[in-house]
N, C-alpha and C. Protein backbone atom coordinates (compact mmCIF):
# COMPACT_ATOMS: atom_id res chain seq x y z
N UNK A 1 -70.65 -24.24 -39.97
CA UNK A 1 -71.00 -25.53 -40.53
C UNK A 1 -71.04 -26.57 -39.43
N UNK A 2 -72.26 -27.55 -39.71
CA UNK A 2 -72.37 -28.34 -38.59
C UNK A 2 -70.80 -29.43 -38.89
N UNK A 3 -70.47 -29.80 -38.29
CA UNK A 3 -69.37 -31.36 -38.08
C UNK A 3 -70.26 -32.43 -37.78
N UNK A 4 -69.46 -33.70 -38.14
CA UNK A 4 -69.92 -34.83 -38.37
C UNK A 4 -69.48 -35.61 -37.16
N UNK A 5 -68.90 -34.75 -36.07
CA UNK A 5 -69.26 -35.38 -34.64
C UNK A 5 -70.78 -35.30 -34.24
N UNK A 6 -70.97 -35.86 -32.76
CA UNK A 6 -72.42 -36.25 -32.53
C UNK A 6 -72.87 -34.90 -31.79
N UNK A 7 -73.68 -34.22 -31.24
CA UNK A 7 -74.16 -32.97 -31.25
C UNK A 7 -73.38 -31.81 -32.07
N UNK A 8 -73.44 -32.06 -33.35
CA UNK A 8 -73.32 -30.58 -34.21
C UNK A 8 -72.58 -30.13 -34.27
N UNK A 9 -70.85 -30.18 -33.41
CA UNK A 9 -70.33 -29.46 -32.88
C UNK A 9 -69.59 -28.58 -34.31
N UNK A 10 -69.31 -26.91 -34.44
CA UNK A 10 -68.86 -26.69 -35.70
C UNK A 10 -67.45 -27.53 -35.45
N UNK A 11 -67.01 -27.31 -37.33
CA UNK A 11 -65.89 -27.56 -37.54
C UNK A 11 -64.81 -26.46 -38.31
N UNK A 12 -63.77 -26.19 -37.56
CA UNK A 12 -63.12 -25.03 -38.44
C UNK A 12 -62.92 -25.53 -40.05
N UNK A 13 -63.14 -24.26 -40.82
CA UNK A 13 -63.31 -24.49 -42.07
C UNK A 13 -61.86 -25.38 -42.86
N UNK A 14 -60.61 -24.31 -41.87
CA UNK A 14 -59.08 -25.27 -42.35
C UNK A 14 -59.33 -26.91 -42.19
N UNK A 15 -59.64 -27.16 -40.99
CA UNK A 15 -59.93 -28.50 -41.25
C UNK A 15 -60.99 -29.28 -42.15
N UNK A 16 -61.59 -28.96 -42.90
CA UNK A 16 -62.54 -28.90 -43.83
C UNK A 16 -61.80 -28.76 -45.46
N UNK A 17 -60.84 -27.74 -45.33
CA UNK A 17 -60.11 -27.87 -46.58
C UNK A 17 -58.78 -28.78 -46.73
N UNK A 18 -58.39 -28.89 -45.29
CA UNK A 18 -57.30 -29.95 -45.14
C UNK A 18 -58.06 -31.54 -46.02
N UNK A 19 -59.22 -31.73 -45.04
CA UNK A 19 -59.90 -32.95 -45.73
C UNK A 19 -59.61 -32.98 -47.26
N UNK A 20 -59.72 -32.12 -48.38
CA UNK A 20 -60.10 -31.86 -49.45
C UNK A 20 -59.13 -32.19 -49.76
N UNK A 21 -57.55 -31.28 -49.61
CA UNK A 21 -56.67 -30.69 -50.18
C UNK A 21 -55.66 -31.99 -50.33
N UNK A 22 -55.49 -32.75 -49.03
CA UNK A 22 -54.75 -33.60 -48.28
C UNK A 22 -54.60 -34.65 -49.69
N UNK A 23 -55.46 -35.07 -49.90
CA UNK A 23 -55.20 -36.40 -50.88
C UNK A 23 -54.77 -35.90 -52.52
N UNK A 24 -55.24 -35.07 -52.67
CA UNK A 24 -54.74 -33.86 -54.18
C UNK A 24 -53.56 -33.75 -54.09
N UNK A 25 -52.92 -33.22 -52.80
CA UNK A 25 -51.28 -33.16 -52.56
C UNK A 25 -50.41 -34.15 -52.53
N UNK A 26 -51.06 -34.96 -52.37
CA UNK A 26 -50.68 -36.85 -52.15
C UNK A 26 -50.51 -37.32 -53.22
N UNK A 27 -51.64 -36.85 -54.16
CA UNK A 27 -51.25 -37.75 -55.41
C UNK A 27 -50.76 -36.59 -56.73
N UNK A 28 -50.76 -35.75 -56.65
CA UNK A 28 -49.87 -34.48 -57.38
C UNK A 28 -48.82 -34.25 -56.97
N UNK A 29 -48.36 -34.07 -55.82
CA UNK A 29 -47.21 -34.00 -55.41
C UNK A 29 -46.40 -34.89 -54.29
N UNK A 30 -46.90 -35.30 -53.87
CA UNK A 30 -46.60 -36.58 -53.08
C UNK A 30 -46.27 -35.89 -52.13
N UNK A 31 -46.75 -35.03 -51.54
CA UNK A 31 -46.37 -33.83 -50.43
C UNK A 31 -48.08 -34.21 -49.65
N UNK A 32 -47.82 -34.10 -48.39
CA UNK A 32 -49.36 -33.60 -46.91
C UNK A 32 -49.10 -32.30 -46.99
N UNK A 33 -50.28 -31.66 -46.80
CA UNK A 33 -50.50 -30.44 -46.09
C UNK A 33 -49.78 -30.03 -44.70
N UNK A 34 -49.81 -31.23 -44.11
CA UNK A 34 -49.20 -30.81 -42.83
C UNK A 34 -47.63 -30.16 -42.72
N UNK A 35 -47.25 -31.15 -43.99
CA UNK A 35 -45.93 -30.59 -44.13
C UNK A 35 -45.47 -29.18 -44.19
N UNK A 36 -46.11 -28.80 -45.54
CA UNK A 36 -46.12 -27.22 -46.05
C UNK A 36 -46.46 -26.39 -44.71
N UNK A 37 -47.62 -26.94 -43.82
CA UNK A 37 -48.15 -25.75 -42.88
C UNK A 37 -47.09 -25.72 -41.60
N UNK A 38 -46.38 -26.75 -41.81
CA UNK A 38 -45.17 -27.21 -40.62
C UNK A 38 -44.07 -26.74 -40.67
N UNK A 39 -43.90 -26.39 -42.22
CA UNK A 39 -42.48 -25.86 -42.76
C UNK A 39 -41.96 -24.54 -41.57
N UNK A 40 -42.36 -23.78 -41.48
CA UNK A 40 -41.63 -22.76 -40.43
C UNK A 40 -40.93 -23.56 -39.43
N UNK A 41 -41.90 -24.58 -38.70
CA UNK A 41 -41.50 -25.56 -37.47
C UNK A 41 -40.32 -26.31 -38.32
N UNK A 42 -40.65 -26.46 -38.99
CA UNK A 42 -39.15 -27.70 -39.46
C UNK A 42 -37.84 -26.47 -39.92
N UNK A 43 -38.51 -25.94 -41.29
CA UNK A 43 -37.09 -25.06 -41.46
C UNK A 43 -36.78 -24.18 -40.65
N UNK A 44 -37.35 -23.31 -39.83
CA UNK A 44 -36.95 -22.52 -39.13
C UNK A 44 -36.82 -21.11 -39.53
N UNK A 45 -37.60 -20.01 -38.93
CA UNK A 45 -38.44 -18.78 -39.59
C UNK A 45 -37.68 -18.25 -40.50
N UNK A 46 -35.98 -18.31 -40.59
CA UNK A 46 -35.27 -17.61 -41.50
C UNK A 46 -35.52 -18.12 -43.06
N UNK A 47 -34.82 -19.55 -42.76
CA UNK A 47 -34.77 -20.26 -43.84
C UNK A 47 -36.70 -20.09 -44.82
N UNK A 48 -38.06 -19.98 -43.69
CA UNK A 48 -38.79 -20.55 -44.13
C UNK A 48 -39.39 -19.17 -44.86
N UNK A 49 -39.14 -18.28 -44.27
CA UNK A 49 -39.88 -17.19 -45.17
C UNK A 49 -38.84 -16.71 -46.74
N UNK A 50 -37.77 -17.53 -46.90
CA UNK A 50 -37.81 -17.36 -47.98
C UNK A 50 -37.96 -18.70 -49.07
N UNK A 51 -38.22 -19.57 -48.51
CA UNK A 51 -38.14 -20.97 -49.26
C UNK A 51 -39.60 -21.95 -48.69
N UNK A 52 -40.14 -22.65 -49.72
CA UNK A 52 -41.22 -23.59 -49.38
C UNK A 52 -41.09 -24.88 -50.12
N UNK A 53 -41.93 -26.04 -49.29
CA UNK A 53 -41.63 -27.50 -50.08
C UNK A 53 -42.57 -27.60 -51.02
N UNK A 54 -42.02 -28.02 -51.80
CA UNK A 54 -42.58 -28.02 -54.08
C UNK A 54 -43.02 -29.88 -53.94
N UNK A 55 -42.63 -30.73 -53.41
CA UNK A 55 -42.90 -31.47 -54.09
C UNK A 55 -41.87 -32.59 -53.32
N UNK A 56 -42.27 -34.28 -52.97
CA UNK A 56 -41.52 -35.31 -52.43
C UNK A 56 -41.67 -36.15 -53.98
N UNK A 57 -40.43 -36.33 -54.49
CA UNK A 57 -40.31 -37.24 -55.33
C UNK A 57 -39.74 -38.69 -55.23
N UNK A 58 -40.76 -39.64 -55.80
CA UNK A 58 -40.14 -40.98 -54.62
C UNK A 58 -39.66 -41.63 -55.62
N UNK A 59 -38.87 -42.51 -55.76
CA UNK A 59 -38.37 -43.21 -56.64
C UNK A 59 -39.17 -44.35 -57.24
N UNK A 60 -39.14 -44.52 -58.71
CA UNK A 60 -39.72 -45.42 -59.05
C UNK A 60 -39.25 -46.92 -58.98
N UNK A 61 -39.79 -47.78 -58.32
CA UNK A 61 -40.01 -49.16 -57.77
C UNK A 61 -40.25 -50.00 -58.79
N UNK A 62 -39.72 -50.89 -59.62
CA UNK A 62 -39.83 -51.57 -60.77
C UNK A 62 -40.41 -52.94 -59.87
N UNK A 63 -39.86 -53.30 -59.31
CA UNK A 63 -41.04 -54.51 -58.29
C UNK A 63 -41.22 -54.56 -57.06
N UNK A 64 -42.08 -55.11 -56.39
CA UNK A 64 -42.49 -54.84 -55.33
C UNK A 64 -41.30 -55.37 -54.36
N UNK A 65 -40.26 -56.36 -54.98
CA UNK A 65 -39.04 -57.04 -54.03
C UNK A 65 -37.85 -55.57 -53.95
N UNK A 66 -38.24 -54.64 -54.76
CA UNK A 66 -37.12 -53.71 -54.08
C UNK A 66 -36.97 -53.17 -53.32
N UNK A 67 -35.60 -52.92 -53.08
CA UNK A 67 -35.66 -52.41 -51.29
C UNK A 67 -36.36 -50.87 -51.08
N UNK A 68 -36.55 -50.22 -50.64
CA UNK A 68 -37.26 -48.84 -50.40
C UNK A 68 -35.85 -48.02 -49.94
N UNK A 69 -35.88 -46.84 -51.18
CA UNK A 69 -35.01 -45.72 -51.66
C UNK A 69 -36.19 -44.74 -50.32
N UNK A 70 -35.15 -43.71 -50.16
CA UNK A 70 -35.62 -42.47 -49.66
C UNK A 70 -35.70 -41.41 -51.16
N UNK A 71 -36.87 -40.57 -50.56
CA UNK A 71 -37.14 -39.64 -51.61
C UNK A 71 -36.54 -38.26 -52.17
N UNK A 72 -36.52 -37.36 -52.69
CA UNK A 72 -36.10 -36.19 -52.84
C UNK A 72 -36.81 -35.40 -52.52
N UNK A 73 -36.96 -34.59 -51.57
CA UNK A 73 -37.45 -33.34 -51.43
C UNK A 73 -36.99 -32.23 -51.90
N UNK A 74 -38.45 -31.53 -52.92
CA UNK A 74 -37.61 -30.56 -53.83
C UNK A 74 -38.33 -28.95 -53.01
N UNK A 75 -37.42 -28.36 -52.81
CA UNK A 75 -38.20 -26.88 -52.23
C UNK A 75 -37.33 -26.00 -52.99
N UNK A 76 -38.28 -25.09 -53.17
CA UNK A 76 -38.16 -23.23 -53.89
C UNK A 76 -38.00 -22.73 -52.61
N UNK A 77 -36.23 -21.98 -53.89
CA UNK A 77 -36.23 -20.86 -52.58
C UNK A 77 -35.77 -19.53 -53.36
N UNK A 78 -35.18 -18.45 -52.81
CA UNK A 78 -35.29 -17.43 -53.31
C UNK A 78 -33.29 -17.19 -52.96
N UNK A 79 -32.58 -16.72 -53.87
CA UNK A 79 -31.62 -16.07 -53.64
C UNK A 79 -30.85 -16.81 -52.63
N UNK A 80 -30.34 -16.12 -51.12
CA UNK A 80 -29.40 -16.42 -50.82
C UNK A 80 -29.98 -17.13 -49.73
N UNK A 81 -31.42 -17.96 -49.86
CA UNK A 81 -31.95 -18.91 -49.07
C UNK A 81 -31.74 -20.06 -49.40
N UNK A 82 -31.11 -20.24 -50.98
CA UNK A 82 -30.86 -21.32 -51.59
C UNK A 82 -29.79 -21.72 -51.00
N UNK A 83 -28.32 -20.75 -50.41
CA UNK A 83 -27.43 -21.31 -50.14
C UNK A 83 -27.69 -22.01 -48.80
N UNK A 84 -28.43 -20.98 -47.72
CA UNK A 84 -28.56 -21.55 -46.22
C UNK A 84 -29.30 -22.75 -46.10
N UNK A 85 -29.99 -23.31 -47.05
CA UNK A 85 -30.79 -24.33 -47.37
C UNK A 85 -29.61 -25.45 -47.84
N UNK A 86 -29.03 -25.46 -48.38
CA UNK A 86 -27.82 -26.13 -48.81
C UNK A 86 -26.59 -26.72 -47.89
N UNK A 87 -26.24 -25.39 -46.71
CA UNK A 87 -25.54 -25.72 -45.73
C UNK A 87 -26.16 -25.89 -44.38
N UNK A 88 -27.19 -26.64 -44.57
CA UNK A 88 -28.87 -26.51 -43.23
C UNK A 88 -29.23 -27.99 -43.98
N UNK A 89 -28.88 -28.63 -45.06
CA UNK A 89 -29.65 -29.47 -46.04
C UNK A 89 -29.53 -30.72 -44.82
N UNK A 90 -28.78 -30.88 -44.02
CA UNK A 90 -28.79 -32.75 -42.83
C UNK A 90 -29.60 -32.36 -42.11
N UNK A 91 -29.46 -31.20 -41.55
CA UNK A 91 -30.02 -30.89 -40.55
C UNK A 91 -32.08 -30.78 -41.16
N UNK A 92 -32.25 -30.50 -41.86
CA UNK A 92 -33.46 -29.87 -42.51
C UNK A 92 -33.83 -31.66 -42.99
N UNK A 93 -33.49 -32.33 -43.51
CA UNK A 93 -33.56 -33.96 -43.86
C UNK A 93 -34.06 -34.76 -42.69
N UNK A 94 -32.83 -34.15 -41.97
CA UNK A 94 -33.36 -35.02 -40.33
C UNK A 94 -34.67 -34.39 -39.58
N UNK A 95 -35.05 -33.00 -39.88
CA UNK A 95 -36.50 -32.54 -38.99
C UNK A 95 -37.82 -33.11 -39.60
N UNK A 96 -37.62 -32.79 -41.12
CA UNK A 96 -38.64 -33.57 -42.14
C UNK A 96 -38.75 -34.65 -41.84
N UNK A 97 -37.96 -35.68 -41.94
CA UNK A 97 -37.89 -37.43 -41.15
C UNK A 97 -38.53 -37.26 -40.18
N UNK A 98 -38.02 -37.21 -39.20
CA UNK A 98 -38.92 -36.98 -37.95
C UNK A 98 -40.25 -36.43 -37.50
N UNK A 99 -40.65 -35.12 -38.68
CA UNK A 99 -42.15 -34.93 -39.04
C UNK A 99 -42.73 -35.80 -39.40
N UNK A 100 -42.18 -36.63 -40.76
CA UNK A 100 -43.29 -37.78 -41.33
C UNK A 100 -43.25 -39.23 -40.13
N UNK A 101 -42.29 -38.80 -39.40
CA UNK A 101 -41.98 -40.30 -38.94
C UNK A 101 -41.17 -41.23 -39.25
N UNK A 102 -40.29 -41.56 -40.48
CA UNK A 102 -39.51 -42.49 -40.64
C UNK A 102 -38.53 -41.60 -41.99
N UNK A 103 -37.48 -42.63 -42.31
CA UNK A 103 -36.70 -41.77 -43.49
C UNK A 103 -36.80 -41.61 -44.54
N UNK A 104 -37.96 -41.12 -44.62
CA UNK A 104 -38.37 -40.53 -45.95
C UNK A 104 -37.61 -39.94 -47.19
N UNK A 105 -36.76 -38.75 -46.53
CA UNK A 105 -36.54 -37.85 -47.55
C UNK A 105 -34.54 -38.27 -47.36
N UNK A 106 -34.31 -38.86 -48.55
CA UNK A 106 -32.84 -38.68 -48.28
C UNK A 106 -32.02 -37.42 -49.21
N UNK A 107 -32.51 -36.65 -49.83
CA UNK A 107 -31.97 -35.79 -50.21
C UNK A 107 -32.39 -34.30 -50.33
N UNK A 108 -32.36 -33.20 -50.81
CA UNK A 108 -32.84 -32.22 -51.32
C UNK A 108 -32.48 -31.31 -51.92
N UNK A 109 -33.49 -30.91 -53.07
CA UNK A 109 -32.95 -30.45 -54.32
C UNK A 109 -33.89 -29.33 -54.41
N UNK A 110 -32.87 -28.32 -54.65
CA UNK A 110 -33.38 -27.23 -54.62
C UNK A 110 -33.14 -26.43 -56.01
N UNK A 111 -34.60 -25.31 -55.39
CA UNK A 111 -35.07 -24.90 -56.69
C UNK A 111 -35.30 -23.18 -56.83
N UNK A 112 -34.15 -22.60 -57.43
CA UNK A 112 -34.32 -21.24 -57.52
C UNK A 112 -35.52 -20.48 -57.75
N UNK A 113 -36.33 -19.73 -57.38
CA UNK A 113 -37.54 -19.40 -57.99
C UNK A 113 -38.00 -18.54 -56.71
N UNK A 114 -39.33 -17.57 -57.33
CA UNK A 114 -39.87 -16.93 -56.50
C UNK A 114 -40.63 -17.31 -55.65
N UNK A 115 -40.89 -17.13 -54.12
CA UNK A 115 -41.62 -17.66 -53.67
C UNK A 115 -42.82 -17.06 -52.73
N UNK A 116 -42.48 -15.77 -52.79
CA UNK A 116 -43.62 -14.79 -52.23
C UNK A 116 -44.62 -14.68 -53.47
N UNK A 117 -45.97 -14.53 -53.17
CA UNK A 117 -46.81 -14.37 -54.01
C UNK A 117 -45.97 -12.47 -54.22
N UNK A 118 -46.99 -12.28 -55.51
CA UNK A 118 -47.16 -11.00 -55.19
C UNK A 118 -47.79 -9.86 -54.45
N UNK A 119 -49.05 -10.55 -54.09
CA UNK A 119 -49.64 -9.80 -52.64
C UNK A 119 -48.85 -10.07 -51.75
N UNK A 120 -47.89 -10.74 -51.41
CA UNK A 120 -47.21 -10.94 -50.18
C UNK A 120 -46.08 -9.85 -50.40
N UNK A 121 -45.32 -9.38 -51.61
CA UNK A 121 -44.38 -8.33 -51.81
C UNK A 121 -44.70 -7.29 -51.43
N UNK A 122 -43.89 -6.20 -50.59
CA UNK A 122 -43.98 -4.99 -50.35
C UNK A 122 -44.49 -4.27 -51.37
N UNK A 123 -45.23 -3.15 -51.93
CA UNK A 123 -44.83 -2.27 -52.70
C UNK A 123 -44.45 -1.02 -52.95
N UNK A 124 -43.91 -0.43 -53.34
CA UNK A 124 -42.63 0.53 -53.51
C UNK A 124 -43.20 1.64 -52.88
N UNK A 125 -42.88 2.55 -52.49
CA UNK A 125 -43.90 3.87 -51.85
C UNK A 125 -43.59 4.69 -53.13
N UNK A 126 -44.82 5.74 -53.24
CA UNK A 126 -44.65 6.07 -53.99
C UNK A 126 -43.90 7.52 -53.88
N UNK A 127 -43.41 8.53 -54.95
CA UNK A 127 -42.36 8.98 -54.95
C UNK A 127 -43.07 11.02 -53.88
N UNK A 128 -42.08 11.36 -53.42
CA UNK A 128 -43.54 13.13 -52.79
C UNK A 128 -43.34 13.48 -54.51
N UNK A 129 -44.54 14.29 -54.19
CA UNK A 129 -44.83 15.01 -55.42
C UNK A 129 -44.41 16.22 -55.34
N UNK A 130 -44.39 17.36 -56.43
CA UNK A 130 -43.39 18.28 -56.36
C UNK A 130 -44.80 19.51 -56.36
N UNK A 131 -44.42 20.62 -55.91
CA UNK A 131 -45.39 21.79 -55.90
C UNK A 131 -46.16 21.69 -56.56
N UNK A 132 -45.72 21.88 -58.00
CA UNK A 132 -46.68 22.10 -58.83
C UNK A 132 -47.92 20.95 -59.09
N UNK A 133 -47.40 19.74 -58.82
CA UNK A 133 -48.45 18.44 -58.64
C UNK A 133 -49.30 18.63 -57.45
N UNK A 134 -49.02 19.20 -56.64
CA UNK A 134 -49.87 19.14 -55.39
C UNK A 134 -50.60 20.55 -55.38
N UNK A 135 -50.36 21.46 -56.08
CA UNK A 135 -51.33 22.60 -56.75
C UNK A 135 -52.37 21.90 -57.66
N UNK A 136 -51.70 21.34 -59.11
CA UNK A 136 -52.86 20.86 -59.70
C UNK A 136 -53.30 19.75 -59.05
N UNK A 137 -53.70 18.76 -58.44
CA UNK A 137 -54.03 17.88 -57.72
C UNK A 137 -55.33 18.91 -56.54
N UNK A 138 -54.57 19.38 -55.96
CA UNK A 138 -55.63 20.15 -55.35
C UNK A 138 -56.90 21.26 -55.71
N UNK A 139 -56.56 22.08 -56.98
CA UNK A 139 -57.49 22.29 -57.83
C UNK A 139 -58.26 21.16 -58.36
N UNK A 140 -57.97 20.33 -58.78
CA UNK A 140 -59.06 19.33 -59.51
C UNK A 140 -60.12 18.68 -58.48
N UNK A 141 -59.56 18.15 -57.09
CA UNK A 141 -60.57 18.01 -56.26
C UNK A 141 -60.96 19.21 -55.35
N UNK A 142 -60.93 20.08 -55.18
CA UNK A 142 -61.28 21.39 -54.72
C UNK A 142 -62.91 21.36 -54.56
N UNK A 143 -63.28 21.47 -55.74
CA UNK A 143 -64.52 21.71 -55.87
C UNK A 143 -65.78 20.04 -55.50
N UNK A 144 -64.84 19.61 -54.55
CA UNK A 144 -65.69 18.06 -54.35
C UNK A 144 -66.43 18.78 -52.60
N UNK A 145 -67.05 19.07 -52.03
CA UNK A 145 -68.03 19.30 -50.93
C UNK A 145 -67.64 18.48 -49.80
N UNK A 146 -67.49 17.25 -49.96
CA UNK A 146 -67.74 16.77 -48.96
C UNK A 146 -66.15 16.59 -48.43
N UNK A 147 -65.66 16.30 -47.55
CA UNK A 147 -64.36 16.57 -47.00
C UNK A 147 -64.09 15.02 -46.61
N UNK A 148 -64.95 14.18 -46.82
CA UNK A 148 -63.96 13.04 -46.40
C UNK A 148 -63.56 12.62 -47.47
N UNK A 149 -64.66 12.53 -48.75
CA UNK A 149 -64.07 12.31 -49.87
C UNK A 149 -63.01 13.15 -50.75
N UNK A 150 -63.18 14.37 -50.78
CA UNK A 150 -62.49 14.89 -51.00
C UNK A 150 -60.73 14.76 -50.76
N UNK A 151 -60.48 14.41 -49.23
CA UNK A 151 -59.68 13.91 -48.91
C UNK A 151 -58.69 12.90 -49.26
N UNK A 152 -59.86 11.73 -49.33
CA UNK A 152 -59.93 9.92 -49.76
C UNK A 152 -59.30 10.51 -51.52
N UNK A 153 -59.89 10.83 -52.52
CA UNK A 153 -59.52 11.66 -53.57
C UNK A 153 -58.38 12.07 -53.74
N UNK A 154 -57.78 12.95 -52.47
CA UNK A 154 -56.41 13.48 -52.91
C UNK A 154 -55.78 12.86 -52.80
N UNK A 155 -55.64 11.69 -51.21
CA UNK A 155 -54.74 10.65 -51.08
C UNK A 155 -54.71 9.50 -52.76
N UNK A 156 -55.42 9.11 -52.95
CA UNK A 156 -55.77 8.12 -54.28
C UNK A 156 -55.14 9.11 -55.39
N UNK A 157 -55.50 10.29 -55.57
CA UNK A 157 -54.29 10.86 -56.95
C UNK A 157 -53.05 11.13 -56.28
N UNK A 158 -52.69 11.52 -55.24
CA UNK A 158 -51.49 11.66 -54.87
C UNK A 158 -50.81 10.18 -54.80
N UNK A 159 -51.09 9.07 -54.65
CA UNK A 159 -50.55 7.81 -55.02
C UNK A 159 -50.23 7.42 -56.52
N UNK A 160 -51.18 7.91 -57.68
CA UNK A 160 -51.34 7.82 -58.53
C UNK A 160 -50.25 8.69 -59.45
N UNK A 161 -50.02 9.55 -58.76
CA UNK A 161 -49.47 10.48 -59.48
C UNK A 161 -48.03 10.12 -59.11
N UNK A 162 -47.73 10.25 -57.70
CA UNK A 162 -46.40 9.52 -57.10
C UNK A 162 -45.84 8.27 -57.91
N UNK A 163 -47.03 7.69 -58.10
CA UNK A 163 -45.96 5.71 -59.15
C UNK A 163 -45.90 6.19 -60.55
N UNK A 164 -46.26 7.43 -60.91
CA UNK A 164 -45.78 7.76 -62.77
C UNK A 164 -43.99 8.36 -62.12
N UNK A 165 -43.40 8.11 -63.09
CA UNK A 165 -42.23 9.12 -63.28
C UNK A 165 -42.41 10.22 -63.53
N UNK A 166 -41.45 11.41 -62.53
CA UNK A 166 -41.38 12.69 -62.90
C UNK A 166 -41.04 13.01 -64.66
């Protein structure tokens, strides 16, 4: 895609969806993109692969003469990321501040929940199969000719057959 600098130059597409995304997050969640994509840099790879930021909740301002509250930052985490997140919570307040620039976030509230997609979860291997499955398995594609498929075939029922229970 051309960019809207002066000779054409492309533009990576992330920056293209950042444009998009950036103000949606702003006003749905009161969260930047930059944040979320920063989170490793701020929380730090342990904390971040099991926990992500949900959401800056700012306090509501009844007139414009009130003084300015810091916000809550609410992040999902998983299990026993909730606790290291908890005893990491000044330290993790003070990197966020310093990301946005000023003191934003004075607290954080955390939120039990899953946070790996499910394509991101391992999945289980499946179980060896026992003689007699790998006899009938091999009779049924036997009679296929061609040997790569044939192959491709046994691996795909031998998976298939492996995730049923014996």
């Amino acid at each position: 895609m051309a960019g809207k600098k002066p000779f054409g130059n492309p533009v990576p597409v992330s920056d293209l969806a950042t444009e998009i995304l950036d103000p949606v997050l702003r006003k749905r969640a009161g969260i930047s993109i930059g944040l979320v994509q920063s989170w490793e840099e701020i929380a730090g790879p342990r904390l971040a692969s099991h926990s992500r930021p949900e959401k800056i909740q700012w306090p509501r301002r009844l007139h414009e003469d009130d003084p300015f509250e810091p916000a809550v930052l609410i992040v999902a985490c998983e299990g026993m990321a909730a606790l290291h997140l908890q005893h990491e919570a000044g330290e993790v307040i003070n990197r966020v501040n310093a990301f946005l620039g000023f003191n934003a976030i004075g607290r954080i509230k955390i939120l039990q929940k899953p946070v790996l997609s499910a394509k991101a979860r391992p999945k289980p291997a499946p179980r060896p199969l026992s003689e007699a499955e790998k006899s009938k398995l091999a009779r049924t594609v036997g009679k296929i000719e061609d040997n790569g498929l044939r192959a491709s075939l046994e691996r795909l029922g031998a998976t298939i057959i492996g995730q049923k229970r014996p």
